[in-house]
Structures are given as structure tokens and as C-alpha cells.
Protein backbone atom coordinates (compact mmCIF):
# COMPACT_ATOMS: atom_id res chain seq x y z
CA UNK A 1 0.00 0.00 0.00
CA UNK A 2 1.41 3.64 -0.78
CA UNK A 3 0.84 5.81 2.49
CA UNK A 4 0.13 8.98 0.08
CA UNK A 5 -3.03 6.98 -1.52
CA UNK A 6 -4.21 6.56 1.79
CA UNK A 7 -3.75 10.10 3.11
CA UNK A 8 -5.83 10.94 0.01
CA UNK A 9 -9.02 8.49 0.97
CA UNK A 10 -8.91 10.61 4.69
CA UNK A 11 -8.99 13.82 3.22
CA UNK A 12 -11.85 12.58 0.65
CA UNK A 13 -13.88 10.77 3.12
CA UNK A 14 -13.60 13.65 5.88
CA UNK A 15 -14.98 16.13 3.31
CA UNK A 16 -18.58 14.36 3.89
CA UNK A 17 -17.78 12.66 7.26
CA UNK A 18 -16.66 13.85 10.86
CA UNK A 19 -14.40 10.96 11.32
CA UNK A 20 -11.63 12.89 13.65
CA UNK A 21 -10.77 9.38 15.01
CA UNK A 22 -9.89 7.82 11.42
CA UNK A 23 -7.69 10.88 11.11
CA UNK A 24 -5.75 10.50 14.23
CA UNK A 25 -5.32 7.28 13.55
CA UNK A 26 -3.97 7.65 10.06
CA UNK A 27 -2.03 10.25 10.75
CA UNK A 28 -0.29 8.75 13.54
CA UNK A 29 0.74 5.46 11.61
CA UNK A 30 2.01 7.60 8.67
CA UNK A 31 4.62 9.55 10.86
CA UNK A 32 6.03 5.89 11.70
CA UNK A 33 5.93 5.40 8.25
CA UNK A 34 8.22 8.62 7.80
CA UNK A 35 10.23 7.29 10.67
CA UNK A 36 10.86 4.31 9.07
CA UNK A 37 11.60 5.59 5.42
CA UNK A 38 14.10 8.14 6.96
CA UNK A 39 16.04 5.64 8.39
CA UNK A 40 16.11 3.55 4.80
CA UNK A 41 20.00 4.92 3.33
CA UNK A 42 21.37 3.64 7.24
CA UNK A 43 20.15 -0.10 6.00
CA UNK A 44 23.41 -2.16 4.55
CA UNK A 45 23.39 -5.55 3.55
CA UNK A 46 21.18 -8.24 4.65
CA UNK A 47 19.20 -6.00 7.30
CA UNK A 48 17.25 -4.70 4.04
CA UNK A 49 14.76 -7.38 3.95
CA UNK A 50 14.27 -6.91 7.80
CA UNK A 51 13.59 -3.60 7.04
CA UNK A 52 11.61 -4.22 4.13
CA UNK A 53 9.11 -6.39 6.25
CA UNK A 54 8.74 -4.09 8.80
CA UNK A 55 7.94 -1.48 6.60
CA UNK A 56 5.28 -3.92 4.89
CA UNK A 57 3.83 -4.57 8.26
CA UNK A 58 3.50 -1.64 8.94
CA UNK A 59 1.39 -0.63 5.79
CA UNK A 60 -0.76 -3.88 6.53
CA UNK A 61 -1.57 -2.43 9.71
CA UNK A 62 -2.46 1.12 8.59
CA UNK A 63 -4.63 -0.64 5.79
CA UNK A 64 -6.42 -3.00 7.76
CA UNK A 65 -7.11 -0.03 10.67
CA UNK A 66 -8.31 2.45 8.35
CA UNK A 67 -10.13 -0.31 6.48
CA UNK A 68 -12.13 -0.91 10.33
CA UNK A 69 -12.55 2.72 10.98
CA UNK A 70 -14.03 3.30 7.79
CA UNK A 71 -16.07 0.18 6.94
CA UNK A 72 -18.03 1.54 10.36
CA UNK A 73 -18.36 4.70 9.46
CA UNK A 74 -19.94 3.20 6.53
CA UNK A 75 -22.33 0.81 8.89
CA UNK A 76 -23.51 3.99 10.83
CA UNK A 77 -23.57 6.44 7.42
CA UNK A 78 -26.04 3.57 5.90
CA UNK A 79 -28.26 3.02 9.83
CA UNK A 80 -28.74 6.68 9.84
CA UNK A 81 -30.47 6.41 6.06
CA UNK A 82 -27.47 8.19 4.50
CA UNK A 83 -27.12 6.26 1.55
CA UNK A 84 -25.15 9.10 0.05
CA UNK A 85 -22.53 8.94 1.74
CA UNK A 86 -22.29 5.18 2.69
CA UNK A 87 -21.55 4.90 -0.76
CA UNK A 88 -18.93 7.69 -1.24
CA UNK A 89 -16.79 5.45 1.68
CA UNK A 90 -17.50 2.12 0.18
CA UNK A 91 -16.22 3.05 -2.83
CA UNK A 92 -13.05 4.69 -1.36
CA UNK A 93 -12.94 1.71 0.72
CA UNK A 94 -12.87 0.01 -2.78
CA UNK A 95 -9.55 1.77 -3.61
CA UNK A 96 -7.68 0.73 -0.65
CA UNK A 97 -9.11 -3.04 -0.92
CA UNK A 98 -10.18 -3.38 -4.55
CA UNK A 99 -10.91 -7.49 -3.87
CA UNK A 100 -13.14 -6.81 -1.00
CA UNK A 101 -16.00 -8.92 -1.99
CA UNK A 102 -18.30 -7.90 0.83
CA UNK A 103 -17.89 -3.88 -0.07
CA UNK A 104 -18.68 -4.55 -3.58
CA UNK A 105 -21.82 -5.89 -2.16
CA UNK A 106 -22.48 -3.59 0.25
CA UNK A 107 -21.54 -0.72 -2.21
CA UNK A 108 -23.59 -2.54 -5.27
CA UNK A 109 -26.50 -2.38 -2.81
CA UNK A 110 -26.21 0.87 -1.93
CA UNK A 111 -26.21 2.07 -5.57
CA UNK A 112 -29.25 -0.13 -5.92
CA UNK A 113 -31.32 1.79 -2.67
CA UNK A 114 -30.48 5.30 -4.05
CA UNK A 115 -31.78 4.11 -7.25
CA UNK A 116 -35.05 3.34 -5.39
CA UNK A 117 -35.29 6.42 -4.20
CA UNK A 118 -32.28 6.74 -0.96
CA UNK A 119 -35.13 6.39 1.78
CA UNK A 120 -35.76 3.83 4.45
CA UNK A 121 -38.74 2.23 2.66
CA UNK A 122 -36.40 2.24 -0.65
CA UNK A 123 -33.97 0.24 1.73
CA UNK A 124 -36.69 -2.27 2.45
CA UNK A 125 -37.71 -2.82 -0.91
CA UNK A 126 -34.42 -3.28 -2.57
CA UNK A 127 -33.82 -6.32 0.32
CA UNK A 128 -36.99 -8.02 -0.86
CA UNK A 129 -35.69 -7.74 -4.40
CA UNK A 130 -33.18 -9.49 -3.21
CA UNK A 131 -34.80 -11.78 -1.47
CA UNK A 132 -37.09 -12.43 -4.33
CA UNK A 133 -34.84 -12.78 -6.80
CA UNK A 134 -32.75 -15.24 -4.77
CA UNK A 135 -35.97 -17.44 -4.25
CA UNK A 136 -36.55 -17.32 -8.51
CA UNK A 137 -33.05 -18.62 -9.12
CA UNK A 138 -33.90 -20.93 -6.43
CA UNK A 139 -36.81 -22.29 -8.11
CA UNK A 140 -34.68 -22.61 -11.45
CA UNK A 141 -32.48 -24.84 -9.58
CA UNK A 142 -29.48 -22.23 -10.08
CA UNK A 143 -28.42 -22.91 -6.29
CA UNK A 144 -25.13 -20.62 -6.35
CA UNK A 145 -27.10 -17.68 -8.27
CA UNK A 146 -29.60 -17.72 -4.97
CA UNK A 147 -27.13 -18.20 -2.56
CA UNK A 148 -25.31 -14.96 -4.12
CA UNK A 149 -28.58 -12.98 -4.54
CA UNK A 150 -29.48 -13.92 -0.99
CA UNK A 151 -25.62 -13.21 0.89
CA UNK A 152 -26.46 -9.32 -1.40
CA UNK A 153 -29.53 -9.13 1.20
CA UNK A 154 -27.80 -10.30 4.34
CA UNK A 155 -24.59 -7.87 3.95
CA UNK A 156 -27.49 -5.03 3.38
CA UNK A 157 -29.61 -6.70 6.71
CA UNK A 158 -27.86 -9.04 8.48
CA UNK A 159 -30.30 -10.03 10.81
CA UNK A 160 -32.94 -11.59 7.79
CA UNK A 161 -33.49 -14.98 9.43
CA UNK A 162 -35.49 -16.31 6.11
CA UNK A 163 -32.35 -15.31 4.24
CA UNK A 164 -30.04 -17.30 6.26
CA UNK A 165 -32.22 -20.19 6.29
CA UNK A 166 -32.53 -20.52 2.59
CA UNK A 167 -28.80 -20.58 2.33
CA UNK A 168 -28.22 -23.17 4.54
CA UNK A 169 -30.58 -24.88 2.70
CA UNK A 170 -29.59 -24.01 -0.38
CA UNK A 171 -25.57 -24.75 0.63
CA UNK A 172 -26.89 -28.58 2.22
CA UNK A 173 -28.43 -29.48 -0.91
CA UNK A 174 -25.56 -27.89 -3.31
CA UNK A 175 -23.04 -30.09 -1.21
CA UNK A 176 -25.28 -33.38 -2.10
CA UNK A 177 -25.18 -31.77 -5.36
CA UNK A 178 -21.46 -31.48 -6.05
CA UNK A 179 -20.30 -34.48 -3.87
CA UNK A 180 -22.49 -36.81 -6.27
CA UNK A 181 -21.05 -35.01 -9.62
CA UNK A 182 -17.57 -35.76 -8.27
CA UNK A 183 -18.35 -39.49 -7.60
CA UNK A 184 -19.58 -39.65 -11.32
CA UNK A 185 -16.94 -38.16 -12.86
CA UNK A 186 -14.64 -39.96 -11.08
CA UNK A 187 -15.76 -43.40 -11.62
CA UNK A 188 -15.34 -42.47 -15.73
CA UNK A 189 -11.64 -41.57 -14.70
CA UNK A 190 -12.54 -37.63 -15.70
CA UNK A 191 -10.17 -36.78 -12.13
CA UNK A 192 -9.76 -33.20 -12.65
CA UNK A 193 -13.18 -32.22 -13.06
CA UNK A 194 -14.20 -34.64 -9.80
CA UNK A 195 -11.47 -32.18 -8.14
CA UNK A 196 -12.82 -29.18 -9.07
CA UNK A 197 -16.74 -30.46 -7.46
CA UNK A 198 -15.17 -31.73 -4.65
CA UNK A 199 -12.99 -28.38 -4.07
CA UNK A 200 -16.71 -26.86 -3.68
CA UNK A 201 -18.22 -29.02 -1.31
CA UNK A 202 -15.00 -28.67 0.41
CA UNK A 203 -14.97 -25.08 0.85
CA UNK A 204 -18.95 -25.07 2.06
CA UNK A 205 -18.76 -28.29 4.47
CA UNK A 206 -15.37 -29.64 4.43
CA UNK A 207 -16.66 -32.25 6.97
CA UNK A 208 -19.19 -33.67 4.79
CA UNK A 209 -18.75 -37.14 4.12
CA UNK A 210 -15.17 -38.18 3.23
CA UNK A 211 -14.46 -35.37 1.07
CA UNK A 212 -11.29 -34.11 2.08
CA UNK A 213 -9.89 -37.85 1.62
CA UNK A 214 -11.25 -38.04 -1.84
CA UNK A 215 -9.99 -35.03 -2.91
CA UNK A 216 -6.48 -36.49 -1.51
CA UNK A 217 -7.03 -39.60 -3.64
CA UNK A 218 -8.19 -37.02 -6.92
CA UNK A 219 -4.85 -35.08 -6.81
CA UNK A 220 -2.91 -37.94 -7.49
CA UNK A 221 -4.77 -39.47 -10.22
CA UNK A 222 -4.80 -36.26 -11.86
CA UNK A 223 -1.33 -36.14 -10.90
CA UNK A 224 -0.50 -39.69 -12.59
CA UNK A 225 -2.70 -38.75 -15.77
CA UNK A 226 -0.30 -35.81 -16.50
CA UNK A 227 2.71 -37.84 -16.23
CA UNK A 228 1.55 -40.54 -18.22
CA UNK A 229 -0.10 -37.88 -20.95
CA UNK A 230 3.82 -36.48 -21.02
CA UNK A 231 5.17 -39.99 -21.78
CA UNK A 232 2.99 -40.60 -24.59
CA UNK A 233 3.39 -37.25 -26.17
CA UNK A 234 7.13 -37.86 -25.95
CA UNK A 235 7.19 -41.30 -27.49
CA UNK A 236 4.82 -39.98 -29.91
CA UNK A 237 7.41 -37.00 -30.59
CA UNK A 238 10.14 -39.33 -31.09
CA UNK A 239 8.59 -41.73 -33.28
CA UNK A 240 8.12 -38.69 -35.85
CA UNK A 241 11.23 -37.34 -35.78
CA UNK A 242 11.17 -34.64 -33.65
CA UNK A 243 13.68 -35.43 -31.17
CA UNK A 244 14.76 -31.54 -29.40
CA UNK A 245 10.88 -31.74 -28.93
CA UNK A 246 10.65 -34.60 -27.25
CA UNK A 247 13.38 -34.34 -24.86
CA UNK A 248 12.09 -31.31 -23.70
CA UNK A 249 8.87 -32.84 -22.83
CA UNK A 250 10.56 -35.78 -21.38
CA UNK A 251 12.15 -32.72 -19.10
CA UNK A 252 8.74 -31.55 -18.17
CA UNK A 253 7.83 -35.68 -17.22
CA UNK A 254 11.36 -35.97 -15.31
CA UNK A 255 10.90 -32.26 -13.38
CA UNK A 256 7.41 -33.47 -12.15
CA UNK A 257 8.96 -37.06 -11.49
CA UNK A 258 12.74 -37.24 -10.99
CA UNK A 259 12.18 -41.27 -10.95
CA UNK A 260 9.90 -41.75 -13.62
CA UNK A 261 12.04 -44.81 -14.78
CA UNK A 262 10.54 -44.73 -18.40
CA UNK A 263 10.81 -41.35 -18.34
CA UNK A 264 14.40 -41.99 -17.44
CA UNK A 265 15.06 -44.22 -20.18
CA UNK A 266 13.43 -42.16 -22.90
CA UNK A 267 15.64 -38.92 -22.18
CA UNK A 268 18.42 -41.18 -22.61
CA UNK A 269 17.88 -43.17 -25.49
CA UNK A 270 16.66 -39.50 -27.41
CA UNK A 271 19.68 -38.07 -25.99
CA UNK A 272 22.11 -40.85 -27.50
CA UNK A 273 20.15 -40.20 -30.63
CA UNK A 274 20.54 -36.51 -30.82
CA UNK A 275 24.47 -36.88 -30.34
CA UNK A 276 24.84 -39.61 -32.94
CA UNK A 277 22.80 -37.23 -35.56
CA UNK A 278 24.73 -34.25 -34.94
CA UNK A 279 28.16 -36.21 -34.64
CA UNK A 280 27.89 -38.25 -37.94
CA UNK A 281 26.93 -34.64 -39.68
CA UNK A 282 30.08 -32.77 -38.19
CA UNK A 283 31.85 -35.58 -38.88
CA UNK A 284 30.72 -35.90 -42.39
CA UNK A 285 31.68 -32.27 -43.29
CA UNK A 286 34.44 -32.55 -41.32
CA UNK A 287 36.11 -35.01 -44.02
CA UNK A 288 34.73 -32.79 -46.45
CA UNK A 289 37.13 -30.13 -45.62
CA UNK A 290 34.05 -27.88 -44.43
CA UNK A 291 35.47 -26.91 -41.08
CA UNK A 292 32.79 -24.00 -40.18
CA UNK A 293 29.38 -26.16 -40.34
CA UNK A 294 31.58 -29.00 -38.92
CA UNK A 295 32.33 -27.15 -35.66
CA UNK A 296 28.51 -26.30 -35.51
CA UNK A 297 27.66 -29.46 -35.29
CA UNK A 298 30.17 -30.74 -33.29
CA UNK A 299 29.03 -28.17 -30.57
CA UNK A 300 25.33 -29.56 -31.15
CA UNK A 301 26.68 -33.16 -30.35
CA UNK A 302 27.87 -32.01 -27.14
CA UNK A 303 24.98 -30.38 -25.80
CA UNK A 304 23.75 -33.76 -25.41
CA UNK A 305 26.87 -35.23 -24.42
CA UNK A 306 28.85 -32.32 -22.74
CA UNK A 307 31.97 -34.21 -21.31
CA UNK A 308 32.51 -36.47 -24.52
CA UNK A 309 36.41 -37.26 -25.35
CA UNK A 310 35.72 -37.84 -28.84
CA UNK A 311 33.81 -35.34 -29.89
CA UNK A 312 36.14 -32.78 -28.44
CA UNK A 313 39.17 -34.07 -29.85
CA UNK A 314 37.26 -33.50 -33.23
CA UNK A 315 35.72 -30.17 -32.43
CA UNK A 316 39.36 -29.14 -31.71
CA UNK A 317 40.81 -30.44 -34.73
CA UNK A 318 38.46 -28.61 -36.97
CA UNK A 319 39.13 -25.43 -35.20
CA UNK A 320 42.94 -25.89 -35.90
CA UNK A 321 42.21 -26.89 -39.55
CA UNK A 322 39.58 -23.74 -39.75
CA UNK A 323 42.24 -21.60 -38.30
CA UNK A 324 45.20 -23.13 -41.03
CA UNK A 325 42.77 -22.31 -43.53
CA UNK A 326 42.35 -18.79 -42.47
CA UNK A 327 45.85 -18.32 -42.31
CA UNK A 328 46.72 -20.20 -46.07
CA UNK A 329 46.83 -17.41 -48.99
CA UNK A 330 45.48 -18.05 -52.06
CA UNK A 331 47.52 -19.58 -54.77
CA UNK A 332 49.33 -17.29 -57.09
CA UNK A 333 49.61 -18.00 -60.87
CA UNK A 334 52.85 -18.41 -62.36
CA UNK A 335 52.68 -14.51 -63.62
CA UNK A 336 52.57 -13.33 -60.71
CA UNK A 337 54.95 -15.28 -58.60
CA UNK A 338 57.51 -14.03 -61.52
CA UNK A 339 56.34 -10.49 -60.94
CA UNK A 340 56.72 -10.67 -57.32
CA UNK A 341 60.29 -12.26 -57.45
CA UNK A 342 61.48 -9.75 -60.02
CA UNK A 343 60.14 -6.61 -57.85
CA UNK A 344 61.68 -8.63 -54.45
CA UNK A 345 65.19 -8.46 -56.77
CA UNK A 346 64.45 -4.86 -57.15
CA UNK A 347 64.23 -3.84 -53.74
CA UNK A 348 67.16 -5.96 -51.89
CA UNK A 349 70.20 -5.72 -54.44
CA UNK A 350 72.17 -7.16 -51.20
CA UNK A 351 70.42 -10.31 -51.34
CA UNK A 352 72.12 -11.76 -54.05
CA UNK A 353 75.84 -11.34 -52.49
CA UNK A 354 74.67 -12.49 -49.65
CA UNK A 355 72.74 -15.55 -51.34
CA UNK A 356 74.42 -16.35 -55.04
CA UNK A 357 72.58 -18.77 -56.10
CA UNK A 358 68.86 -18.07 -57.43
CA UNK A 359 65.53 -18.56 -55.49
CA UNK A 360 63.23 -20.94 -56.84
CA UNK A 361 59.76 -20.64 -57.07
CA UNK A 362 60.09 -24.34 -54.56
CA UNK A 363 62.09 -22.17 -52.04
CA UNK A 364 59.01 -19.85 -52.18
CA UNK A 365 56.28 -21.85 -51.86
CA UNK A 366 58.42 -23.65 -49.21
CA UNK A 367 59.37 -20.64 -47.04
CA UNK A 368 55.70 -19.71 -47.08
CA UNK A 369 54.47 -23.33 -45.16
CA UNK A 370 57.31 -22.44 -42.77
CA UNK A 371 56.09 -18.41 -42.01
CA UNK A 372 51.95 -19.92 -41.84
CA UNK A 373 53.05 -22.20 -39.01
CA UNK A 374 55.39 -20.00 -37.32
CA UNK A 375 52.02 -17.86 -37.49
CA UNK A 376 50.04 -20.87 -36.08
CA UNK A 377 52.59 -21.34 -33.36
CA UNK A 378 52.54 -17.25 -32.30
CA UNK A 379 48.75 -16.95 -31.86
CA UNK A 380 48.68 -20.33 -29.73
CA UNK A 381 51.96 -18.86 -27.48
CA UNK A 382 54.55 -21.18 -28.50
CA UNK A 383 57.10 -18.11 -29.13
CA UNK A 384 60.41 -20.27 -29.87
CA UNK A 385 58.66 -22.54 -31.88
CA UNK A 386 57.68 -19.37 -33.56
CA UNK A 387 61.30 -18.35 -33.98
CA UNK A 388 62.42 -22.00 -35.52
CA UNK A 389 60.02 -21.66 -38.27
CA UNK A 390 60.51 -18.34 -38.94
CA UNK A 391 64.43 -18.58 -38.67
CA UNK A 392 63.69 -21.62 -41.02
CA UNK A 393 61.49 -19.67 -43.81
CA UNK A 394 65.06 -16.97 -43.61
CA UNK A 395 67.45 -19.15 -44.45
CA UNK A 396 64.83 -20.15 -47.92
CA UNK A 397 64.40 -17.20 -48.34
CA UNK A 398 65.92 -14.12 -46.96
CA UNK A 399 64.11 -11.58 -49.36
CA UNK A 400 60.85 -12.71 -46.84
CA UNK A 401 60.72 -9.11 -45.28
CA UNK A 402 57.39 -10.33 -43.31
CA UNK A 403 59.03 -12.94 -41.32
CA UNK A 404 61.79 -10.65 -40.50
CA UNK A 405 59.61 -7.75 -38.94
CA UNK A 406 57.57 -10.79 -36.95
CA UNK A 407 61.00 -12.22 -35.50
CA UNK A 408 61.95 -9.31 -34.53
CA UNK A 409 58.89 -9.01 -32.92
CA UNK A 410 58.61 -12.46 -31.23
CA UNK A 411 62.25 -12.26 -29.71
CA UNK A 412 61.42 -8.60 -28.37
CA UNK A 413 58.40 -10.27 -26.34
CA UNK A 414 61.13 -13.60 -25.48
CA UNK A 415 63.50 -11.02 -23.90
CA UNK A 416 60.87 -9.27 -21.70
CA UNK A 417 59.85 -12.68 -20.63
CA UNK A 418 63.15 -13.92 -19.60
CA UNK A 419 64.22 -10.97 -17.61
């Protein structure tokens, strides 16, 4: 409850009532509301759901005390023949306790006696419509219509003895009624709807017959039907096809009954199938030199099988091949490997006194394998292997001006490491 809608109903409800008690009251629980709320930035830690509670108990209690004060002010407004204002509280009482069943009644009443006219004999009359109307539903055999119609009079006059009378009859009779209608539909196995008739006679005599024992017994065939109806639809599921589907229901089965044992076995057996399915098509585009859409379904595989040894030895090949492949240019054609050997010569005139004899367009190719894995090597942290390859792809090729800017690179990082 917010303590400012509350100060609002006082100050509407004392505009057409002299309620200086409801005000004291309210006014007094609010300041320990203020108390309270000043004090919230002090609370640290765990003591915030302490204070939380309080807080909430403390807006229960100004709710259900104004609720008291008003709900009488209401009773007296409505014995003095003030209709008027009886309704202006109920339906402020309404905004404080909008599922108050009996101020909706009282209020629907009251709306229905200033319709009549707002007098004491308008009163009267709009009881025995109430009354009357009860005892025509009551005819119609429409039991919880009358007993409705009827509990409308009694809120508005209590002390109607024919009133009460007719409910209790009409409550004996709808608890014969009911308890019957369960015993039916429970004999043609319909258990929920037995539940729901027994629920009823339940809540008007729960000591009539052995109702709260059936009701016992009806929760857990209803209970038993739902487990079994989740089996079935997951066998079902499987035997189309639609395996994801059916393990999930088989989850729903197993979360309702952790020992279901065919339950058990069917998440099993689907989930051996799923990882088989999703392993043989990795593994198929795996050998197919598709390395992407091999992973993929590698990491489907082991969604059903998480801590699988083979499938993560082949999930972690087909990253390293993916990551090769990323790394492997494009082959040249023979054009341009001349161009690029005759603009190399350009550029390093030293090269050939150091190196007299002529590169071949082998040496190339090979000191290219050697720079890709000394590549490899670098982004998985193996620096000196790094530095072999690399060294390696030099002594091929010394013109290789990429390998020499990544050595020098590599050995920087060695150094820092060492010292």
C-alpha cells in the first residue's frame, strides 16, 4: 500500500464525514511510516529485507485499521439512512481493498437503494428484491445464483433470518449436489473435473462425508494422468522425428517425477540419438574439408553429451584446420609469382651477395608453409617454436621481409619474458 493513496481516501472521506478518530489514527501510523523511510540509506546488507518487512507490516496495519474505521463509518452512514454517503466510503474503501468482496456488495446495494429512491422504505424494498430474486433462481435450480442474490440481502440486513435459512438450505443441498457429480466423474476416470466439485463441497462443508480424503485420492490421479499424458506425447514426438521436442517434454515428465524410470530411459535413449545425428553430420563435413558447419555441429553433439572425449578431440581439430585455412593465402599464378620475385630483386640488391645462387619458385612456396606455421605457433603462445620456423622460412628465403619484422617481434616479447 502507498501511504500517500491513503492520506488521500482521509482527506476525501472527511470532506462528507466527521471521522476525527480515522484521522488521528492515520495520521499517527504515517509519521512511523516517515520514521521508518528516513532511516532507509542507514540499512546495509542483509538488514534490508528486515527492514523491508517491517515497513510492509507496517502498511498492513495502517490498511487494515483504516479499512475498520471506515467500513463503520460506513455501517452507521447507511443506519442513519445516509445512503449518500455510505456509498462515497465504500467506494473509497474500494480503492484501498479493490478485492473486497463484501464492499462490492455492500456498495452494489447501496447504488441499488439510491436508485429506489435513498429512503428507508427504498432500503426495504431493494432487500426483498433481493430476497425475491434469490428465491426465482432458487426455483430454477441455479443454487449458487440464490445463494449470491441472498448473501447481497444479508450484507445489506444481516439479521434476515429467512435469508439465512434458505442458504443453509440451499448450501446442504448444493453439497449433495457437487459431492455426487464428483463421484460420477470420477468413476469415468474424468479426475480433474471430480477435483474441481469436490474443491466446492469442500470449501462449504469440508466435513461432509469423506471429502477431504477423496480429494487427496483425486490429486494424485490427476497427478499420474499428466505424467503418463507427457510420456505418450514424448514417445509420440520421437517416433516422428522430432527429437529436441521430445526431450524437452521428457524434461517436463522428469521435473514433475525425478524417478519416472521410463521417463528416465526415454531422455536417454533421445539423448544418445541426438548426439549420434549431430556427430555423424560434423563428422561428415568434417572429411569434407568444411570446417565451419563441422564445428557447428560438433558443438550440437555435445549439448547432449557435454563431457565427450571424442567429440572434443574432433571439435578441436576442426578449429585448428579452420584456423590453417584462415591463415593459407590463395595460390598465385605463375605470372605473378615471376612479378613478385622480379620486384623482391628490385628492392634488396644485397640479397644476391649475400645468397648467389637463385631462389626458386620451390624455395618460395616452401618458405611460405614455414612463415603460416610460425604464425600458427605465435597466436597459440609457443614463441620459440615461432622463432624456428621463422628462422627456417630466412634461411629459404631471406628476401621474406614479413618474417623478419615478426621475429623481430617475437624475440622482443622472449627477452621481456626472460628478464
Amino acid at each position: 500500500m502507498k501511504i500517500n493513496v491513503a492520506g488521500k481516501v482521509v482527506v476525501t472521506i472527511l470532506c462528507f464525514t466527521n471521522i476525527s478518530i480515522s484521522c488521528l489514527f492515520a495520521s499517527k501510523q504515517s509519521d512511523e511510516i516517515d520514521k521508518l523511510l528516513r532511516i532507509k540509506p542507514l540499512v546495509r546488507g542483509d538488514d534490508i529485507i528486515v527492514y523491508q518487512k517491517i515497513v510492509q507490516e507496517k502498511e498492513d496495519e495502517i490498511m487494515k485499521g483504516m479499512l475498520s474505521f471506515f467500513y463503520k463509518d460506513a455501517l452507521l452512514a447507511y443506519k442513519e439512512n445516509r445512503f449518500d454517503d455510505a456509498l462515497i466510503i465504500g467506494r473509497e474503501m474500494l480503492l484501498l481493498d479493490p478485492g473486497n468482496k463484501e464492499i462490492s456488495i455492500f456498495k452494489e446495494g447501496l447504488k441499488e437503494i439510491i436508485k429506489y429512491g435513498g429512503t428507508r422504505k427504498a432500503k426495504k424494498r431493494v432487500i426483498e428484491l433481493y430476497y425475491q430474486r434469490g428465491l426465482d433462481f432458487y426455483t430454477q435450480g441455479d443454487l449458487v445464483n440464490a445463494v449470491e442474490i441472498w448473501q447481497k440481502a444479508l450484507v445489506l440486513s444481516p439479521g434476515y433470518k429467512d435469508c439465512k435459512n434458505l442458504i443453509k438450505r440451499a448450501r446442504k443441498h448444493l453439497t449433495e449436489v457437487y459431492y455426487q457429480e464428483g463421484l460420477n466423474f470420477y468413476k469415468t476416470r474424468k479426475y480433474a473435473l471430480a477435483l474441481g466439485k469436490w474443491y466446492i463441497v469442500a470449501k462449504i462443508d469440508p466435513n461432509y462425508g469423506n471429502v477431504l480424503a477423496l480429494i487427496k485420492i483425486a490429486k494424485e490421479e490427476v497427478f499420474k494422468q499428466k505424467v503418463d499424458g507427457l510420456y505418450k506425447r514424448g514417445i509420440a514426438l520421437r517416433k516422428a522425428g522430432k527429437l529436441e521436442k521430445a526431450l524437452e517434454v521428457f524434461k517436463k515428465l522428469l521435473a514433475l517425477s525425478p524417478r519416472h524410470k521410463s521417463g528416465l530411459a526415454g531422455k536417454k535413449e533421445i539423448r544418445k540419438s541426438l548426439t549420434a545425428y549431430y556427430f555423424n553430420k560434423g563428422e561428415k563435413y568434417f572429411k569434407g574439408k568444411n570446417f565451419k558447419k563441422a564445428i557447428r555441429f560438433f558443438k550440437n553433439a555435445l549439448r547432449f553429451s557435454p563431457g565427450s572425449t571424442r567429440i572434443l578431440g574432433y571439435l578441436s581439430k576442426a578449429r585448428e584446420e579452420q584456423a590453417l585455412l584462415a591463415l593459407k593465402p590463395k595460390p598465385k599464378r605463375k605470372s605473378q609469382v615471376k612479378e613478385v620475385i622480379l620486384s623482391s630483386e628490385k628492392k634488396s640488391t644485397d640479397l644476391a651477395k649475400i645468397k648467389k645462387r637463385e631462389i626458386t619458385q620451390t624455395d618460395i612456396e616452401e618458405a611460405e608453409k614455414h612463415y603460416i606455421t610460425g604464425l600458427y605457433y605465435y597466436q597459440n603462445g609457443f614463441l620459440e617454436e615461432a622463432v624456428a620456423e621463422w628462422e627456417t622460412v630466412l634461411r629459404i628465403n631471406p628476401r621474406h621481409d614479413k618474417t623478419k619484422t615478426s621475429l623481430k617481434k617475437v624475440k622482443g616479447e622472449l627477452r621481456k619474458l626472460r628478464y
